[in-house]
N, C-alpha and C. Protein backbone atom coordinates (compact mmCIF):
# COMPACT_ATOMS: atom_id res chain seq x y z
N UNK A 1 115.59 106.90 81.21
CA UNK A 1 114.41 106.28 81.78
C UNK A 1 113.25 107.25 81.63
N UNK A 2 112.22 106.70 80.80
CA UNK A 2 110.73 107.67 80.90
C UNK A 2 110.37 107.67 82.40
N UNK A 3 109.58 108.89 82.38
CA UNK A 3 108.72 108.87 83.38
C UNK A 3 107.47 109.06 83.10
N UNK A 4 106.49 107.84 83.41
CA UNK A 4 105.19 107.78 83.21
C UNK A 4 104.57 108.21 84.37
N UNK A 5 103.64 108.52 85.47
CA UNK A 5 103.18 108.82 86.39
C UNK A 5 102.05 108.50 86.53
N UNK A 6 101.49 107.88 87.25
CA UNK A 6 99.94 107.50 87.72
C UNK A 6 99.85 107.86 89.01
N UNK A 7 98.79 107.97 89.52
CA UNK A 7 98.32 108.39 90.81
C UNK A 7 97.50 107.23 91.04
N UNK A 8 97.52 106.31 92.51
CA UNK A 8 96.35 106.09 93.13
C UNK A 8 96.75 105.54 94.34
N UNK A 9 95.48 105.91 95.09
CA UNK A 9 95.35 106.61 96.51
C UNK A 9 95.87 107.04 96.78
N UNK A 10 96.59 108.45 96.03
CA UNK A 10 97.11 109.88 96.60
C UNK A 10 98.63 109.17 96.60
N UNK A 11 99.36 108.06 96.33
CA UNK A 11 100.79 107.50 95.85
C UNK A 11 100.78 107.58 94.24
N UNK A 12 101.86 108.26 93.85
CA UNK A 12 102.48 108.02 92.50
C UNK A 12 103.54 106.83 92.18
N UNK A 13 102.77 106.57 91.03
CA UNK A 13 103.48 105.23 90.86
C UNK A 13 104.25 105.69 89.50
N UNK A 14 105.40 105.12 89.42
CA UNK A 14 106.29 105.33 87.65
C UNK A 14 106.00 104.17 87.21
N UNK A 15 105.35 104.38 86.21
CA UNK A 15 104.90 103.16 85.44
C UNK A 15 105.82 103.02 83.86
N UNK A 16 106.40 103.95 83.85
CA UNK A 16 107.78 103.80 82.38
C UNK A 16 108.89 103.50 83.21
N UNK A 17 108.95 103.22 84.35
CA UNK A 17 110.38 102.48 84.59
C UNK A 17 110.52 100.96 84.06
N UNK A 18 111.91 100.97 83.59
CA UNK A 18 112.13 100.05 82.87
C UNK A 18 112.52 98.97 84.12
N UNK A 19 111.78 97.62 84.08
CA UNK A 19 112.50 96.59 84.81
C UNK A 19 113.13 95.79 84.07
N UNK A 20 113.32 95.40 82.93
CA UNK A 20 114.35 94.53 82.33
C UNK A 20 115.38 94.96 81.35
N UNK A 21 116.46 95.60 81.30
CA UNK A 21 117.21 96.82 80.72
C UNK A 21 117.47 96.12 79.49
N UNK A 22 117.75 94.87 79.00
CA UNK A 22 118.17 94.35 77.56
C UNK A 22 117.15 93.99 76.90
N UNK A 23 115.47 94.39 77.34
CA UNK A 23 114.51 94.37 76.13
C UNK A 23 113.57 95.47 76.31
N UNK A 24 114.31 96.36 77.33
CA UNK A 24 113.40 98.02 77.34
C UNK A 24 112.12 97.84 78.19
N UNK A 25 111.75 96.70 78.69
CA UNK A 25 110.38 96.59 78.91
C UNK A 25 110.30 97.34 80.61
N UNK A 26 108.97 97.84 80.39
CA UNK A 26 108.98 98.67 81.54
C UNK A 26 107.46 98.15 82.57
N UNK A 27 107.24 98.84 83.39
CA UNK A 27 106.31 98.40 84.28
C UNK A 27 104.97 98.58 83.63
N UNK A 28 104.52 99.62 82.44
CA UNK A 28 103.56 99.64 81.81
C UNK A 28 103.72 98.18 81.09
N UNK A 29 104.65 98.21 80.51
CA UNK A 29 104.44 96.63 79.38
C UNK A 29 103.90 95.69 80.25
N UNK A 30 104.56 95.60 81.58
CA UNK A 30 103.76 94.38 82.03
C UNK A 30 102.23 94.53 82.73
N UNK A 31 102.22 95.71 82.80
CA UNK A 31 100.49 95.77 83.34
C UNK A 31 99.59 95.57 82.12
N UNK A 32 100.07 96.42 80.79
CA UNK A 32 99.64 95.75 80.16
C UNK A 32 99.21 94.23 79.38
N UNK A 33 100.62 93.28 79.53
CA UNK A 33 100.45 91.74 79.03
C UNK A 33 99.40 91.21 80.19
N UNK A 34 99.47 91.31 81.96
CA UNK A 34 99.02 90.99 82.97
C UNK A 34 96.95 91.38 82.66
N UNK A 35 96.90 92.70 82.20
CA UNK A 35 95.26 93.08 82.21
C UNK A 35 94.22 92.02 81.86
N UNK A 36 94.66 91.49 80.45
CA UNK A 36 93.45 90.94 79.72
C UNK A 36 93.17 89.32 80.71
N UNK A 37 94.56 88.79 81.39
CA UNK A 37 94.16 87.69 81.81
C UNK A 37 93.69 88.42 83.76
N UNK A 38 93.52 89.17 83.79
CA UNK A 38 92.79 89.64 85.14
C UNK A 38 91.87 89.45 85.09
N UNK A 39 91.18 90.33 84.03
CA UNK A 39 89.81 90.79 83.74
C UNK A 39 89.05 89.35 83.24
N UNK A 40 89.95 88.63 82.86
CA UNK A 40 89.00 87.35 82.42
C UNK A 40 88.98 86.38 83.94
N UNK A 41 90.06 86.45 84.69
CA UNK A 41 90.03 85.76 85.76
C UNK A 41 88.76 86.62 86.76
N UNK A 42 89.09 87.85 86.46
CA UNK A 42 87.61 88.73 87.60
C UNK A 42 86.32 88.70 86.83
N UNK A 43 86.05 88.40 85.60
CA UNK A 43 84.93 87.81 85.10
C UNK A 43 84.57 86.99 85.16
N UNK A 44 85.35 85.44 85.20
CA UNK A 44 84.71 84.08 85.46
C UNK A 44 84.64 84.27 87.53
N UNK A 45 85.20 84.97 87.91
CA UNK A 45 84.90 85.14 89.31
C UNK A 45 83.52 85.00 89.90
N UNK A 46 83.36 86.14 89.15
CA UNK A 46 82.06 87.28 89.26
C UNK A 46 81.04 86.57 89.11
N UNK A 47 81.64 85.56 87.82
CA UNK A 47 80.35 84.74 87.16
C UNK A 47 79.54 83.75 88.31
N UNK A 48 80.80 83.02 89.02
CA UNK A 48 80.66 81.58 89.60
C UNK A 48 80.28 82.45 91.26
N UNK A 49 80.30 83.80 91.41
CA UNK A 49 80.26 84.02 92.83
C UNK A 49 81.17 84.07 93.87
N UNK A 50 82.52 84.16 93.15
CA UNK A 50 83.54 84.54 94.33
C UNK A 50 84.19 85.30 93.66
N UNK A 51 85.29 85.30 94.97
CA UNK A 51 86.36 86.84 94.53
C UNK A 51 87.49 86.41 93.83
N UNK A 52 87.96 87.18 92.82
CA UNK A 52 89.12 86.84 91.84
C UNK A 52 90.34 86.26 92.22
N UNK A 53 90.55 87.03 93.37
CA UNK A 53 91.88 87.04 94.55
C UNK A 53 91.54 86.97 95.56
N UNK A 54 91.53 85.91 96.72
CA UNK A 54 91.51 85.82 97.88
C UNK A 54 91.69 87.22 99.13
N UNK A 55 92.90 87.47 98.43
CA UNK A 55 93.32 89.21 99.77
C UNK A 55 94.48 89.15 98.72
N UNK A 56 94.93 90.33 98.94
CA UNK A 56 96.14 90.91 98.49
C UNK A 56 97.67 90.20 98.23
N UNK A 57 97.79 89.23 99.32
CA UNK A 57 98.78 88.27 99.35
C UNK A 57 98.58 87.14 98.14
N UNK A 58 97.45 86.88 97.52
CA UNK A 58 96.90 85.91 96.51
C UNK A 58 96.97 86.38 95.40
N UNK A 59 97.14 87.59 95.16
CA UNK A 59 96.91 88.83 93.85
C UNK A 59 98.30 88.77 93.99
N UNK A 60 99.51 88.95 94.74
CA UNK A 60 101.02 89.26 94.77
C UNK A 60 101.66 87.84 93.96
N UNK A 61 101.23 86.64 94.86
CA UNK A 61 101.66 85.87 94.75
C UNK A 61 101.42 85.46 92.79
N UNK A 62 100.24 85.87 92.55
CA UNK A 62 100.10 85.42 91.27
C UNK A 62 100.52 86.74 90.74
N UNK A 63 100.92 87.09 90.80
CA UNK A 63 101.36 88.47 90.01
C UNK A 63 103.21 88.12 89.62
N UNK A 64 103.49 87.78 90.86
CA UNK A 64 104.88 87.43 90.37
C UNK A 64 104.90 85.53 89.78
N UNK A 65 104.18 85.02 89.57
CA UNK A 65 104.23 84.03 88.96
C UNK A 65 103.68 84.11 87.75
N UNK A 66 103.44 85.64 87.00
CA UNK A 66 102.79 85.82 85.52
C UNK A 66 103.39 86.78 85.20
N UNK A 67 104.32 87.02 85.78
CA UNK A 67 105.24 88.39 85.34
C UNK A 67 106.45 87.12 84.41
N UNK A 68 106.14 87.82 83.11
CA UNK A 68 107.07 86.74 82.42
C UNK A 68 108.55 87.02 82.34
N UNK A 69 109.62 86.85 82.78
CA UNK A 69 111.08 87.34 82.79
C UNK A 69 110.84 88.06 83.69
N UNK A 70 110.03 88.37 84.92
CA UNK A 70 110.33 89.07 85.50
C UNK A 70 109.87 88.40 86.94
N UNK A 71 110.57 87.38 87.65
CA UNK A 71 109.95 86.39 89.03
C UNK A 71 109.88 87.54 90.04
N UNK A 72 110.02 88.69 90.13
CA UNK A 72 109.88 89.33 90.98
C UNK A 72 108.93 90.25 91.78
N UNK A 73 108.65 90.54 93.03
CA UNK A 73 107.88 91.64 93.48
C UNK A 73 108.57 92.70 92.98
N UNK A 74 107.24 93.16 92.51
CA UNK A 74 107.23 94.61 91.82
C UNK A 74 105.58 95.72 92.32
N UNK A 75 106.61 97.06 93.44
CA UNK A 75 104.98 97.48 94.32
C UNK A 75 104.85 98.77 93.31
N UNK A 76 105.00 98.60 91.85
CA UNK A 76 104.18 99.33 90.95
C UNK A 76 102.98 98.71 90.63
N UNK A 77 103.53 97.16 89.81
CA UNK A 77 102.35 96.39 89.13
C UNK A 77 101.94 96.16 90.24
N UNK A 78 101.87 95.58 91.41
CA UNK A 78 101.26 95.10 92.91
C UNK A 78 100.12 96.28 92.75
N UNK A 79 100.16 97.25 93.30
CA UNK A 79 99.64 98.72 94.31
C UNK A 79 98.41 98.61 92.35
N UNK A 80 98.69 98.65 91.07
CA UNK A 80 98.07 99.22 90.18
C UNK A 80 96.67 98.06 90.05
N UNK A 81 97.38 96.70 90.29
CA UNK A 81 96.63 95.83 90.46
C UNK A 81 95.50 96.04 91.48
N UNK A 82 96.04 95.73 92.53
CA UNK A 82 94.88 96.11 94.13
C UNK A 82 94.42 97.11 93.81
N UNK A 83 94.41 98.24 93.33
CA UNK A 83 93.53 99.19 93.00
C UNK A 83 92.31 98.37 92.02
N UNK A 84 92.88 97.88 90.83
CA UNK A 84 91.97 97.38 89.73
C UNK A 84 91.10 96.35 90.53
N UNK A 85 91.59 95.62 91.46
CA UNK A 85 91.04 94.34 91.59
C UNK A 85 89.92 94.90 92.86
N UNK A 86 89.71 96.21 93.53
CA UNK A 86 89.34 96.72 94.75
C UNK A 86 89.57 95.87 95.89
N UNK A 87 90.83 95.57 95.83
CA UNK A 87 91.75 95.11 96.74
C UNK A 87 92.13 95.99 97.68
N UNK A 88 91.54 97.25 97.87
CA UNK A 88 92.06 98.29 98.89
C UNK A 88 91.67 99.06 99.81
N UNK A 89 90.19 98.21 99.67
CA UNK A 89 89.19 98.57 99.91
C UNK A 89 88.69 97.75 101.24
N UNK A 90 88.02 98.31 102.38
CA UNK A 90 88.32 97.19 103.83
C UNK A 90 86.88 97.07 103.92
């Protein structure tokens, strides 16, 4: 198992752990497939005047319904997200 390491808000997250062991794919692969449709969902947001994600529970919920082969909570991609989305912020 790699170890990738990110930091944010002073928690390290492993982002080369592998969550699906028979196609290698790890928690980076899916932040990566997950980014481009964020950033387009927090751009048409932005556009129309609201927020991308409701609260944090709205960002989870769609997070594990776009995690492809993977239906699960996962508080790597979760925690990397709410950071991106300034979901952490009160």
């Amino acid at each position: 198992m790699a170890k990738e390491i990110i930091k944010i808000n002073g928690k390290e997250l492993n982002i080369g752990r592998v969550l699906i062991q028979r196609k290698n794919k790890t928690v980076k692969d899916f932040i990566n497939e997950l980014t481009p449709n964020i950033e387009s969902i927090t751009m048409y947001a932005y556009r129309n005047g609201t927020k991308p994600f409701r609260d944090k529970e709205h960002l989870k919920q769609w997070l594990i319904s776009n995690q492809e082969g993977y239906p699960k909570f996962n508080y790597e991609i979760y925690a990397y997200f709410v950071d991106k989305c300034g979901l952490n912020k009160k």
